[in-house]
N, C-alpha and C. Protein backbone atom coordinates (compact mmCIF):
# COMPACT_ATOMS: atom_id res chain seq x y z
N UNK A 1 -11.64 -2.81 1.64
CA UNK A 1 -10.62 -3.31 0.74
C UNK A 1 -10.64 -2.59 -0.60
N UNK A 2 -11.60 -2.04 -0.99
CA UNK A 2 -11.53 -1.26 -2.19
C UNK A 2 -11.03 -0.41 -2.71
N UNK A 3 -11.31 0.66 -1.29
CA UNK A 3 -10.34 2.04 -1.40
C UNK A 3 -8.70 1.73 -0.88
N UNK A 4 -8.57 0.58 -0.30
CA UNK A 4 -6.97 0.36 -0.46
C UNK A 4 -6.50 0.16 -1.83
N UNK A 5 -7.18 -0.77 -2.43
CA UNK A 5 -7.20 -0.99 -3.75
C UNK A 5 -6.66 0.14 -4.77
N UNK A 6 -8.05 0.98 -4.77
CA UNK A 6 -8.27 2.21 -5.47
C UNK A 6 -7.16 3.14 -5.31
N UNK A 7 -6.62 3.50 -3.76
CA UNK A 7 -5.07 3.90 -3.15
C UNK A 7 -4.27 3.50 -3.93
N UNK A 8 -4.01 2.02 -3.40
CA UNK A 8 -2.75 0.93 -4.22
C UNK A 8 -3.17 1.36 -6.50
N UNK A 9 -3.66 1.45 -6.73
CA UNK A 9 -3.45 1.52 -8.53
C UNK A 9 -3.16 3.20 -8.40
N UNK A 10 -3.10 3.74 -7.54
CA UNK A 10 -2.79 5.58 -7.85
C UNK A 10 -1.60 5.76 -7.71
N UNK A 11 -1.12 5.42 -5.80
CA UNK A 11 0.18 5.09 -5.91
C UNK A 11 1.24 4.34 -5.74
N UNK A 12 0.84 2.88 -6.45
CA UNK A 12 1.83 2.46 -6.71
C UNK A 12 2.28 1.96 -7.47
N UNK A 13 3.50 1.60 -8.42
CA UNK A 13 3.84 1.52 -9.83
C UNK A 13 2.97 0.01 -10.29
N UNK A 14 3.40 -0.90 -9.03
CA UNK A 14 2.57 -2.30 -9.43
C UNK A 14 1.66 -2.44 -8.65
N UNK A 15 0.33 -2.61 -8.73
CA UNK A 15 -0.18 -2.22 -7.00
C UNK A 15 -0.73 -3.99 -7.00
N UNK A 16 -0.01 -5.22 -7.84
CA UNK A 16 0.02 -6.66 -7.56
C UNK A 16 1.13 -6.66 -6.41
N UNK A 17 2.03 -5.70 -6.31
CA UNK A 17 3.04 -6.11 -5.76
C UNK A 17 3.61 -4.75 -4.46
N UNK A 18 2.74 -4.41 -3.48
CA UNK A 18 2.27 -3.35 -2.87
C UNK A 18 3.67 -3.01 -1.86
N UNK A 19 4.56 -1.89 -2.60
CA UNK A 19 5.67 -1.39 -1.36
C UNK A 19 5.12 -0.46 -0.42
N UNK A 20 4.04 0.04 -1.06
CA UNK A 20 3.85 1.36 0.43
C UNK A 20 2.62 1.68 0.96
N UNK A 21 1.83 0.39 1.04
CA UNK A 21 0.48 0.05 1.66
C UNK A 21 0.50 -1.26 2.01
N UNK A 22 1.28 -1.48 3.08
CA UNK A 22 1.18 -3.39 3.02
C UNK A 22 0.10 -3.64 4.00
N UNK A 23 -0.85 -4.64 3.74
CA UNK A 23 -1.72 -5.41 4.79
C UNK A 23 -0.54 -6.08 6.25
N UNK A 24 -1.20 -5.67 7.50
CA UNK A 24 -0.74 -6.06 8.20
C UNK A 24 -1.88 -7.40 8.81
N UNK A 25 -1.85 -8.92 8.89
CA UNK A 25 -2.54 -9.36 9.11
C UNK A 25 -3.17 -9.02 10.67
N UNK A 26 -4.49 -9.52 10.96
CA UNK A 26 -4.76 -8.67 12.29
C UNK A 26 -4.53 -7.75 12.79
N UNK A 27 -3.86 -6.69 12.19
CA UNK A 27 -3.98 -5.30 11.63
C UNK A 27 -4.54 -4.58 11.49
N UNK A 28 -4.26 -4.40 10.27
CA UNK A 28 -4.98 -3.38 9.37
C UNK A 28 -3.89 -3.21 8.07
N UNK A 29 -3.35 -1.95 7.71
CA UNK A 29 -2.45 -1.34 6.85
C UNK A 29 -1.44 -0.78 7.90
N UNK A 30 -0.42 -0.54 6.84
CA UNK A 30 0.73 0.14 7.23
C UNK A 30 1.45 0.90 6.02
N UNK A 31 1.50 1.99 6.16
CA UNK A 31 2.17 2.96 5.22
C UNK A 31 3.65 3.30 5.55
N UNK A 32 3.87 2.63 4.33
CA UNK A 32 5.89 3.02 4.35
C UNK A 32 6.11 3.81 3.75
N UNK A 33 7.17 4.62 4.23
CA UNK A 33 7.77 5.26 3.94
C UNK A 33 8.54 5.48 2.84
N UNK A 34 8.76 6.93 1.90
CA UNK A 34 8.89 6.51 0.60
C UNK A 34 10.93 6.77 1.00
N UNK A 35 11.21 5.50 -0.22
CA UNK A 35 12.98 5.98 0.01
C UNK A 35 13.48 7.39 0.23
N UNK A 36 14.15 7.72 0.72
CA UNK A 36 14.92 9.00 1.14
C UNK A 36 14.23 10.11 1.38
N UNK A 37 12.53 9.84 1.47
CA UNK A 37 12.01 10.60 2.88
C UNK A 37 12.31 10.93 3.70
């Protein structure tokens, strides 16, 4: 959970409010795609 963390405050503007690393429960992560990629 840390280095998602550490990920989430690099890139993302709010990383309280996570668009492009979301927890998938029973999961893991999932990386979205950035707009007009």
């Amino acid at each position: 959970h840390l280095y998602i963390r550490y990920l989430r405050d690099k890139l993302e503007d709010d990383h309280t409010d996570p668009k492009l690393i979301i927890s998938e429960w029973g999961i893991g992560y999932r990386l979205e795609a950035l707009p007009g990629a």
